[in-house]
Protein backbone atom coordinates (compact mmCIF):
# COMPACT_ATOMS: atom_id res chain seq x y z
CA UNK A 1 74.49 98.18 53.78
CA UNK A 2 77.32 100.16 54.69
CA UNK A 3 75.31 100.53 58.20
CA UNK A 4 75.37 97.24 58.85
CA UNK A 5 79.01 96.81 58.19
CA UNK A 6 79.94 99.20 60.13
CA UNK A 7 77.92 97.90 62.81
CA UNK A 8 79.22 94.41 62.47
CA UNK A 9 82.66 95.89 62.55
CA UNK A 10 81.82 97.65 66.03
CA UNK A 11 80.47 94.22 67.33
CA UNK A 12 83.58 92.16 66.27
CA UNK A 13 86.10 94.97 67.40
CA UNK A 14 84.47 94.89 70.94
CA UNK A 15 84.67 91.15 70.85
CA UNK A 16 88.33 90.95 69.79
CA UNK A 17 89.10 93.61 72.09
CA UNK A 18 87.59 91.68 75.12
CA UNK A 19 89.46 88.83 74.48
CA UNK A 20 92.51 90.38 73.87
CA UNK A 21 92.62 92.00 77.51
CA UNK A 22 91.63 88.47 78.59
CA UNK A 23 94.32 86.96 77.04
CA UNK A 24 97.17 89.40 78.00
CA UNK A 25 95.86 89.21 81.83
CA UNK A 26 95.83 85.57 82.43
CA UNK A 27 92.94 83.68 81.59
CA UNK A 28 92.73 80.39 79.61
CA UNK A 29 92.06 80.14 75.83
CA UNK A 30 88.03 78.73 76.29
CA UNK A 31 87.47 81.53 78.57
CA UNK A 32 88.51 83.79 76.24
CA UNK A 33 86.79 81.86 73.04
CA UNK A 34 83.54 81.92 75.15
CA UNK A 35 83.64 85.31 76.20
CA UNK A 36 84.38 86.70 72.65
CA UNK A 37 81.50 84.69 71.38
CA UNK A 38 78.97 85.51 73.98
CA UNK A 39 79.68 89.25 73.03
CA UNK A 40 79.55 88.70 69.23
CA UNK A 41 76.32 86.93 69.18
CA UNK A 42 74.64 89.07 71.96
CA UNK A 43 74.72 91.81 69.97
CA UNK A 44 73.49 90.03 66.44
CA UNK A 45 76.83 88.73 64.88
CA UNK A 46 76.20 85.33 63.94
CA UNK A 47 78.72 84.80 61.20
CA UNK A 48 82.08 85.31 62.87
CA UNK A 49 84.92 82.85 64.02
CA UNK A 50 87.52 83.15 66.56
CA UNK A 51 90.54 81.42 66.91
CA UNK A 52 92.88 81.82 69.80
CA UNK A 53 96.92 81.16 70.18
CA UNK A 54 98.24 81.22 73.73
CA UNK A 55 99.61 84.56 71.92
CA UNK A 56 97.16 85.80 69.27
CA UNK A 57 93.73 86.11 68.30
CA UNK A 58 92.27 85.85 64.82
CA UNK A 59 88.70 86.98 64.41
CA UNK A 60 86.99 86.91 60.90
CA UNK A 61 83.40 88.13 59.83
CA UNK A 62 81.34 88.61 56.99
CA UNK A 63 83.38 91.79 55.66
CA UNK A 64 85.99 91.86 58.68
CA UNK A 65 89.09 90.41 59.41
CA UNK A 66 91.67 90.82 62.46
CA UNK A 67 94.72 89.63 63.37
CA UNK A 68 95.95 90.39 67.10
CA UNK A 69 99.60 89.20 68.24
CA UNK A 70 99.58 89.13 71.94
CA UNK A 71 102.90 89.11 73.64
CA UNK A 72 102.76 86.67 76.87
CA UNK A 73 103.10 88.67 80.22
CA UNK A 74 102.08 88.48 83.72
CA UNK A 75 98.89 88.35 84.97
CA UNK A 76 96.16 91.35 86.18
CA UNK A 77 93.56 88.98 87.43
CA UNK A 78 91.40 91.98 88.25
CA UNK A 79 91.33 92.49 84.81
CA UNK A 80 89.94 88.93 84.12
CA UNK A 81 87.52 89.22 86.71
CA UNK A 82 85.90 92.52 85.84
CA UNK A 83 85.73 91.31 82.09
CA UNK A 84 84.05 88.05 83.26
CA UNK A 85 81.77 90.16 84.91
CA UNK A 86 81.11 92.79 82.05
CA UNK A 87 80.35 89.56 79.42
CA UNK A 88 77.61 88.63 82.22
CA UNK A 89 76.19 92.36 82.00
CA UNK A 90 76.43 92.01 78.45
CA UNK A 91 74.10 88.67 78.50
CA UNK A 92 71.96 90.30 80.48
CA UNK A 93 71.29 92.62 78.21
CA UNK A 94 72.51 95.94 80.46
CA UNK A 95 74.30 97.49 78.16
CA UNK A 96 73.81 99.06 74.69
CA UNK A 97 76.70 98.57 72.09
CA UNK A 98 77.89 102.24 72.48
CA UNK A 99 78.10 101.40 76.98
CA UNK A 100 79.78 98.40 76.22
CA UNK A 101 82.58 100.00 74.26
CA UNK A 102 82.65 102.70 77.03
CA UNK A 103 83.04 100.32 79.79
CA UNK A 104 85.92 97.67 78.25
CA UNK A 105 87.56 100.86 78.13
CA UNK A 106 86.69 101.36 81.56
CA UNK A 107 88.25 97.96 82.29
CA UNK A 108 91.12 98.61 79.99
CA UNK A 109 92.12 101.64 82.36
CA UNK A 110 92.27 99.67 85.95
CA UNK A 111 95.28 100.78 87.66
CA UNK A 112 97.74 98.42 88.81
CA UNK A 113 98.06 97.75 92.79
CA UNK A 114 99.94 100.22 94.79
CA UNK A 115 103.74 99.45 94.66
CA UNK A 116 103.44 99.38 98.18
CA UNK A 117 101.39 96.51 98.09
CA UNK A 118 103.25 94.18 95.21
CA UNK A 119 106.45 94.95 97.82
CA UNK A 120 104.52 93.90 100.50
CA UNK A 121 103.08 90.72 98.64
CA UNK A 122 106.60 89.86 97.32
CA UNK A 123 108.37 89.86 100.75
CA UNK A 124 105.91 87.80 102.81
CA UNK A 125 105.11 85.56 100.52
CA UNK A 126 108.84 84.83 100.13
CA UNK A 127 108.78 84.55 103.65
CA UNK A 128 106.46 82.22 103.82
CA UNK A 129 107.67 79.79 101.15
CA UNK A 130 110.74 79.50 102.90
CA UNK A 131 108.66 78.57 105.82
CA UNK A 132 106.71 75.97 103.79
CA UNK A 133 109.94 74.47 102.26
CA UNK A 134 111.44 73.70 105.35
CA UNK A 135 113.35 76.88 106.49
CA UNK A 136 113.47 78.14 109.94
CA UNK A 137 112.40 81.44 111.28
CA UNK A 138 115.45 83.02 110.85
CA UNK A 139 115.96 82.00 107.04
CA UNK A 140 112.33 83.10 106.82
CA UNK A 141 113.29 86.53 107.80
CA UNK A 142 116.49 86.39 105.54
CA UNK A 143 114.09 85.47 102.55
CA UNK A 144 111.40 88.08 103.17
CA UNK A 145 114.83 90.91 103.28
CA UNK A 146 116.26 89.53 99.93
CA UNK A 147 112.87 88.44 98.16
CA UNK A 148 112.19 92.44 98.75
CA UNK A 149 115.00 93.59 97.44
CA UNK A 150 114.95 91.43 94.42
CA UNK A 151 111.42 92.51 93.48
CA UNK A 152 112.49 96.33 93.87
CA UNK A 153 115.20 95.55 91.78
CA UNK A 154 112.77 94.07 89.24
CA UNK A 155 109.68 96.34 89.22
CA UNK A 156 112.52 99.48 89.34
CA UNK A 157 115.51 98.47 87.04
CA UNK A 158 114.42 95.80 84.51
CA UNK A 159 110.72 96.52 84.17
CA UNK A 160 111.65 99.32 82.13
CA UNK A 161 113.67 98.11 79.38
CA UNK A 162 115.07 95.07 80.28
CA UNK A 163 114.13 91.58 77.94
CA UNK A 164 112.09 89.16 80.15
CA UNK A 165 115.16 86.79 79.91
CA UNK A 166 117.89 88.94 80.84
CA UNK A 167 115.34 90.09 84.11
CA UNK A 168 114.99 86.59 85.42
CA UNK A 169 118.60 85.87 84.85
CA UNK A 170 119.46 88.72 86.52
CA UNK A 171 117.13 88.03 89.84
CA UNK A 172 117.97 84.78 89.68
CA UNK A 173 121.79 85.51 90.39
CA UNK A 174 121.06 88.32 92.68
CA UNK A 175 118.63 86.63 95.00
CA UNK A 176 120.97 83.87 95.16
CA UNK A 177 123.89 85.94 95.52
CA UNK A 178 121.72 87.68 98.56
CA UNK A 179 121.17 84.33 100.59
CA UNK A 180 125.00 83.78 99.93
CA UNK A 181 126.09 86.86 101.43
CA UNK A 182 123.23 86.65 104.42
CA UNK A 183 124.61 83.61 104.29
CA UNK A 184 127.81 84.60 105.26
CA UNK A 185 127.01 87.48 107.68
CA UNK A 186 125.29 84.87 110.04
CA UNK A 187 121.81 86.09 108.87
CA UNK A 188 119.90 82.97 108.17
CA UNK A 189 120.69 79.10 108.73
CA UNK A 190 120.25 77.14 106.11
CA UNK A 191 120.96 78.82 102.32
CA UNK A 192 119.24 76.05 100.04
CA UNK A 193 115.74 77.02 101.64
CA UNK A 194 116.61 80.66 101.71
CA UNK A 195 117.48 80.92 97.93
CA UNK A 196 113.78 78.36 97.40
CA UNK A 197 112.03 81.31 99.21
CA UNK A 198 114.15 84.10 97.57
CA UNK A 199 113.56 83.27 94.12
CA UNK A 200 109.64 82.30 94.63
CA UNK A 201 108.22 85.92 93.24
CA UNK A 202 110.26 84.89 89.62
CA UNK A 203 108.80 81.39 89.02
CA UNK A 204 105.72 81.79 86.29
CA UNK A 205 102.64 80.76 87.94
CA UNK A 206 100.56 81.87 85.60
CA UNK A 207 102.49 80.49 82.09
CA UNK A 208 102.59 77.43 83.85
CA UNK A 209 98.86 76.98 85.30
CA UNK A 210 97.64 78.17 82.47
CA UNK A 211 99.66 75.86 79.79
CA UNK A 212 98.74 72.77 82.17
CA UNK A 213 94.98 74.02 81.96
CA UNK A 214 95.05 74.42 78.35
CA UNK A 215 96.60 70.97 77.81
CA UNK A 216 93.76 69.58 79.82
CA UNK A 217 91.34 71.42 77.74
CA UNK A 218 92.45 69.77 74.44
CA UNK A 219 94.28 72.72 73.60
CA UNK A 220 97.44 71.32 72.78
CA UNK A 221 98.91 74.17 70.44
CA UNK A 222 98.55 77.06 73.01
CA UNK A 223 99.57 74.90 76.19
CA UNK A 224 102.62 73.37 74.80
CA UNK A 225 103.38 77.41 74.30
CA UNK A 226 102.71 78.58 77.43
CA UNK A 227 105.23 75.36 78.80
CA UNK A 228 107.56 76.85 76.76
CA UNK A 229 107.32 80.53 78.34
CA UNK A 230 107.32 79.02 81.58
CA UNK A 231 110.35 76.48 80.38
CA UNK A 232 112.43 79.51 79.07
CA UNK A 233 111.84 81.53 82.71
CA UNK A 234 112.73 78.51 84.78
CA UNK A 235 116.21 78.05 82.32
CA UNK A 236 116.54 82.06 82.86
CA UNK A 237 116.59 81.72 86.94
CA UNK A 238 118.53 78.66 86.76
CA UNK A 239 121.58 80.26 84.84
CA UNK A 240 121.11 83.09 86.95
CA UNK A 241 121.34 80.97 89.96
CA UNK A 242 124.33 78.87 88.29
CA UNK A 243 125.91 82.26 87.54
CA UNK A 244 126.05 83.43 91.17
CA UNK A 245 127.52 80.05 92.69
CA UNK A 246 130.42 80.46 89.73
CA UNK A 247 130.80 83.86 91.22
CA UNK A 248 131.21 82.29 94.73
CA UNK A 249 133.42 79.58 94.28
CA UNK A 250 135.66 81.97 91.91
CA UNK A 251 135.73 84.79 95.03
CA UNK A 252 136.22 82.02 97.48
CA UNK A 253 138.09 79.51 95.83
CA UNK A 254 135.63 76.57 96.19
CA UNK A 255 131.93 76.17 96.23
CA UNK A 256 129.57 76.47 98.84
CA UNK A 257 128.57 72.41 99.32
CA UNK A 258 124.97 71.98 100.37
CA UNK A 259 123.61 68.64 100.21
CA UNK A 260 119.56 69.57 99.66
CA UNK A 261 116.66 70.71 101.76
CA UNK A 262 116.89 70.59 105.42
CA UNK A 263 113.59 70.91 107.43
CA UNK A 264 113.29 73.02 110.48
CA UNK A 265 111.40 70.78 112.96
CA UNK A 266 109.20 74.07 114.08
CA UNK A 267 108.00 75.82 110.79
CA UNK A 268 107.49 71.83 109.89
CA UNK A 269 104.52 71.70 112.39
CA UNK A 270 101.16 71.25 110.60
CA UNK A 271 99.86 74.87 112.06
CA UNK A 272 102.43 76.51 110.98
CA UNK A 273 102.75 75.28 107.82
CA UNK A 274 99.16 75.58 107.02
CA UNK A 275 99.62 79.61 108.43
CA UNK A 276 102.31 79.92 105.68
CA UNK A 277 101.09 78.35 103.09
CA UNK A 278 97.97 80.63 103.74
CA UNK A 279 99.82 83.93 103.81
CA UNK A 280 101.89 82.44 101.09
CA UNK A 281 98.78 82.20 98.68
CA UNK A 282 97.44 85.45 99.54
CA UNK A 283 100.72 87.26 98.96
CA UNK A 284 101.30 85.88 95.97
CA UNK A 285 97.51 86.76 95.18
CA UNK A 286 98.31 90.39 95.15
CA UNK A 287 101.29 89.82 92.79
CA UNK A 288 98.47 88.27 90.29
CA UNK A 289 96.33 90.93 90.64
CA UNK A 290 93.76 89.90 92.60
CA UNK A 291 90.92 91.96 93.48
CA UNK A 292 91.27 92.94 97.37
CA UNK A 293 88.41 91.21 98.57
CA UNK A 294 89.24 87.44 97.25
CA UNK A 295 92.86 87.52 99.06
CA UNK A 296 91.93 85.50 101.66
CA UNK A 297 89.52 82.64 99.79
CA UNK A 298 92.60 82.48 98.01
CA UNK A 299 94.81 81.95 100.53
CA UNK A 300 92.13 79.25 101.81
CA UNK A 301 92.15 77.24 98.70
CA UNK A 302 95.67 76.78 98.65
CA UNK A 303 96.21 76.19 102.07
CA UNK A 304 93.57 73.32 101.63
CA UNK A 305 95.38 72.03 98.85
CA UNK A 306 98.64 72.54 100.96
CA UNK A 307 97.43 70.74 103.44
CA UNK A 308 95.79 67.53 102.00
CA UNK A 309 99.39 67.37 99.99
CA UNK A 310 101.12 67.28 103.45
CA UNK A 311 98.30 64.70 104.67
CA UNK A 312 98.97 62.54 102.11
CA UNK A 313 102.91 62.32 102.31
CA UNK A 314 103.11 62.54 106.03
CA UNK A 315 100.25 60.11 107.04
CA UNK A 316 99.58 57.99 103.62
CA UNK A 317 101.38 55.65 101.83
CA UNK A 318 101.80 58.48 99.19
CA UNK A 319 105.05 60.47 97.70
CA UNK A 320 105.71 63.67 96.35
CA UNK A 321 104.07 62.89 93.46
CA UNK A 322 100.91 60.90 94.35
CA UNK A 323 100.85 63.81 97.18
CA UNK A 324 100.36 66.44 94.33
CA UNK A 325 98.11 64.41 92.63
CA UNK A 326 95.39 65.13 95.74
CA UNK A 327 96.38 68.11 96.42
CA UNK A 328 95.71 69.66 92.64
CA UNK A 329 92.82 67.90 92.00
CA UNK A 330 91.22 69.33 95.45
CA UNK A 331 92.54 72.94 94.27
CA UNK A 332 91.00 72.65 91.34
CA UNK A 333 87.54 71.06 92.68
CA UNK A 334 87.41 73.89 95.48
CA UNK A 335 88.52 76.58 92.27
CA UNK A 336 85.54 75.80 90.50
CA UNK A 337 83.52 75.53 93.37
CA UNK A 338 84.53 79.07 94.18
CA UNK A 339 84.20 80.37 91.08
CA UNK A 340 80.35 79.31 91.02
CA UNK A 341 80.13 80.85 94.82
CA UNK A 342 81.61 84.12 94.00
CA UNK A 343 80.49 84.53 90.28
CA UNK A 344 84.34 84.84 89.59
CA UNK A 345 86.29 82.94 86.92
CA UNK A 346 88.06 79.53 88.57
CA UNK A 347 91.37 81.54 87.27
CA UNK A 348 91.64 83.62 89.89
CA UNK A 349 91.42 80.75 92.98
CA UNK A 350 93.46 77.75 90.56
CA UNK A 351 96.48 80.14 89.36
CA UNK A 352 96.67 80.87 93.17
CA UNK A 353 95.78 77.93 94.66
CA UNK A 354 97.78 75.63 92.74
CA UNK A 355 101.19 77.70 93.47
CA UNK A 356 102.67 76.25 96.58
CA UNK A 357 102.56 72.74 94.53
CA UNK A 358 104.47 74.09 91.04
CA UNK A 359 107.79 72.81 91.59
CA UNK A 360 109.68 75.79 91.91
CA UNK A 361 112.75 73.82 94.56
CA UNK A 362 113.52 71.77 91.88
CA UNK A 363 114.88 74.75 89.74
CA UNK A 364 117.24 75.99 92.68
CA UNK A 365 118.36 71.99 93.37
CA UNK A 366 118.95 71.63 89.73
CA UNK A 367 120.72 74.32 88.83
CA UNK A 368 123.27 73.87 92.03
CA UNK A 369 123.61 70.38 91.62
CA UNK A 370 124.49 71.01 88.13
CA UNK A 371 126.97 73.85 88.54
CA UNK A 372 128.50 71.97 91.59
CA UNK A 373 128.75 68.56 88.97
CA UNK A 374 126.49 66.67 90.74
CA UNK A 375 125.02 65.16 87.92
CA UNK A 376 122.56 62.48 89.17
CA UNK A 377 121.83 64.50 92.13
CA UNK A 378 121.04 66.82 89.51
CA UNK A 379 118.80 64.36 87.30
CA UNK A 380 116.94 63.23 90.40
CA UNK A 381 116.01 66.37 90.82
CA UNK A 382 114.41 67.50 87.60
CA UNK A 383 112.89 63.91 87.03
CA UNK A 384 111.17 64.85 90.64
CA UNK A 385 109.85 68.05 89.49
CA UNK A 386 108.71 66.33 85.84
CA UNK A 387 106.41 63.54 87.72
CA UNK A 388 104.80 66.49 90.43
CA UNK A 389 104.15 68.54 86.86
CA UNK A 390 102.68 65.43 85.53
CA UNK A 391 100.75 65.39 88.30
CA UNK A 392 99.40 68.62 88.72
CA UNK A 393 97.96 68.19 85.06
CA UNK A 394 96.40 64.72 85.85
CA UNK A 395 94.94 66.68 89.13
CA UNK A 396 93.45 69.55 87.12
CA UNK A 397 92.19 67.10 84.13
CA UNK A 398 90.22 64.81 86.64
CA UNK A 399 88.82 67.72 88.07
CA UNK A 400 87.43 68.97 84.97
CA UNK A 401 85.86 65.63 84.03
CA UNK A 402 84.22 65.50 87.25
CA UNK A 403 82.78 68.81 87.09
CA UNK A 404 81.28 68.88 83.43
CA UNK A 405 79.71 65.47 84.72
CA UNK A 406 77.50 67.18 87.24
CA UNK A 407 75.66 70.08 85.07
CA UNK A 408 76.71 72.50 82.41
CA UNK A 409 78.92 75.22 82.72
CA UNK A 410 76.78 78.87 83.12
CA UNK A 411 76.98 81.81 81.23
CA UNK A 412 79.96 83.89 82.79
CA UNK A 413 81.49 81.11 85.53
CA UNK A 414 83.71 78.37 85.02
């Protein structure tokens, strides 16, 4: 009797543990709920039940109970995809209980990208945002230099020790206060897209793909959380960014006075934006964690979702927000497309895919037109960015609908 305890106890602890490295990396709550049970019952435990927060896991047996609190963090997408891949195994039947343990461990122990590598991913694709939020060459170039430096200062200073909130204030005022001093030194043209591409490496992709994902999955509780995360980092930047432009006008005597987004008529040509919105993807697919080799499919999917969002503003009778609308629910139809293609989870290609469309302008506009008392500037603004959210989640939903129409979902893919 005691045996079989212990055994179960083994089983469930593996389970739990699984999930919990899902869960801290990035992936969705059913991933996570399905992976944890696929393990459980592989290996003969029939009687347990799982229940997953956005930031916890509670996992009860026959004789065992666990509670796990899971703060909410980045993303190491490599992580998600080599668990994905190690519940397959598990199916399959490759592993004995003892190899399984051995190799989550395995898993638990990937090392994190080069430095090198997360520099490199945080300066082009600030670069390229700029590029694909109207900026010209030159504030490209003044974006890449301060995106840099505010992701050294980051990964070196508040890593650390710093709170998560005082970090994003913190980058928020210095990228801005970056652009405002390139600004001045003649070193980019137009600051409002420079700051946009500057700040790009702090907005929460993965809080907020993830909490839209989860509401379309029913799971209200842990998406209306992961909002919040993302809410509390796009308030964070935002004083951050109001903080530097009080700084300005108190050094100079009276605010900078920028009226919005001005498009450069080159970087605006479909080629090039569909170039930067594909290095744009890919960089910012190295910052998730990627594995290597699924840089570029990722930089494909959201260029293709990039693209049919420009298609349907520039040439349709579409806005911003009907624009979105196409554009997410293509990401997300090409994401699980992928994901059956590739035998990875649709994570890895949505949380990518879906980035250039999060409305991470509307944090800069707001915050400015707020500090500079332009109140319904400032209103038009975040309503803007409410109805393209709205729309990414009515994107993502139809997507899903479609896709459990046409067969069920296999073991290990989404």
């Amino acid at each position: 009797m005691a045996d079989g305890l212990e055994q179960s106890e083994r089983i469930l602890n593996l389970a739990s543990d699984a999930g919990h490295l899902l869960l801290q990396n990035g992936a969705e709550i059913s991933r996570v709920e399905e992976t944890m049970e696929r393990i459980a019952t592989y290996y003969g435990e029939r009687n347990e039940n799982f229940f997953v927060l956005s930031n916890g896991i509670f996992t009860t047996g026959k004789a065992y109970a666990n509670v796990k609190f899971i703060p909410i963090k980045g993303a190491r997408l490599d992580k998600v995809v080599a668990i994905n891949q190690f519940s397959r195994d598990v199916a399959a039947g490759k592993f004995t209980l003892e190899q399984a343990e051995q190799r989550l461990e395995e898993i638990r122990r990937i090392p994190e990208k080069p430095l090198w590598e997360q520099y490199a991913g945080a300066a082009l694709g600030s670069g390229a945002f700029c590029a694909i939020f109207g900026g010209s060459l030159l504030d490209c170039a003044a974006a890449l230099v301060a995106g840099t430096l505010v992701y050294l200062f980051l990964a070196l200073v508040c890593a650390p020790s710093w709170s998560k909130a005082l970090s994003n204030i913190c980058g928020g005022a210095l990228g801005t206060g970056l652009c405002i001093l390139f600004s001045r030194l003649g070193f980019g043209q137009h600051l409002g897209n420079m700051i946009v591409g500057t700040l790009i490496p702090l907005i929460p992709g993965v809080a907020f793909t993830n909490g839209l994902r989860d509401i379309a999955g029913e799971d209200y509780l842990a998406g209306i959380t992961r909002l919040l995360d993302a809410l509390m980092v796009f308030l964070c930047i935002a004083l951050g960014v109001c903080l530097a432009f009080i700084a300005q006008s108190g050094i100079e005597g009276e605010m900078i006075h920028l009226t919005g987004t001005i498009t450069d008529p080159f970087t605006a040509k479909l080629p090039i934006q569909m170039l930067a919105s594909l290095i744009g993807t890919a960089s910012f697919s190295v910052l998730f964690g990627v594995p290597r080799k699924f840089y570029l499919k990722c930089g494909l999917v959201g260029m293709a979702g990039w693209l049919a969002y420009l298609v349907s503003v520039r040439y349709l009778p579409l806005g911003p927000a009907g624009g979105t609308f196409i554009a997410a629910t293509l990401v997300a139809v090409l994401s699980h497309f992928s994901a059956r293609r590739f035998k990875c989870p649709s994570t890895v290609f949505l949380i990518c895919g879906i980035f250039p469309l999060i409305p991470g302008a509307g944090v800069f506009w707001s915050s400015y037109f707020v500090v500079s008392t332009q109140m319904e500037s400032a209103f038009s603004a975040g309503f803007s960015a409410v109805k393209i959210t709205v729309a990414i989640v009515l994107g993502i939903v139809l997507s899903a609908n479609l896709f459990r129409t046409k067969r069920p979902r296999p073991a290990g893919t989404n």
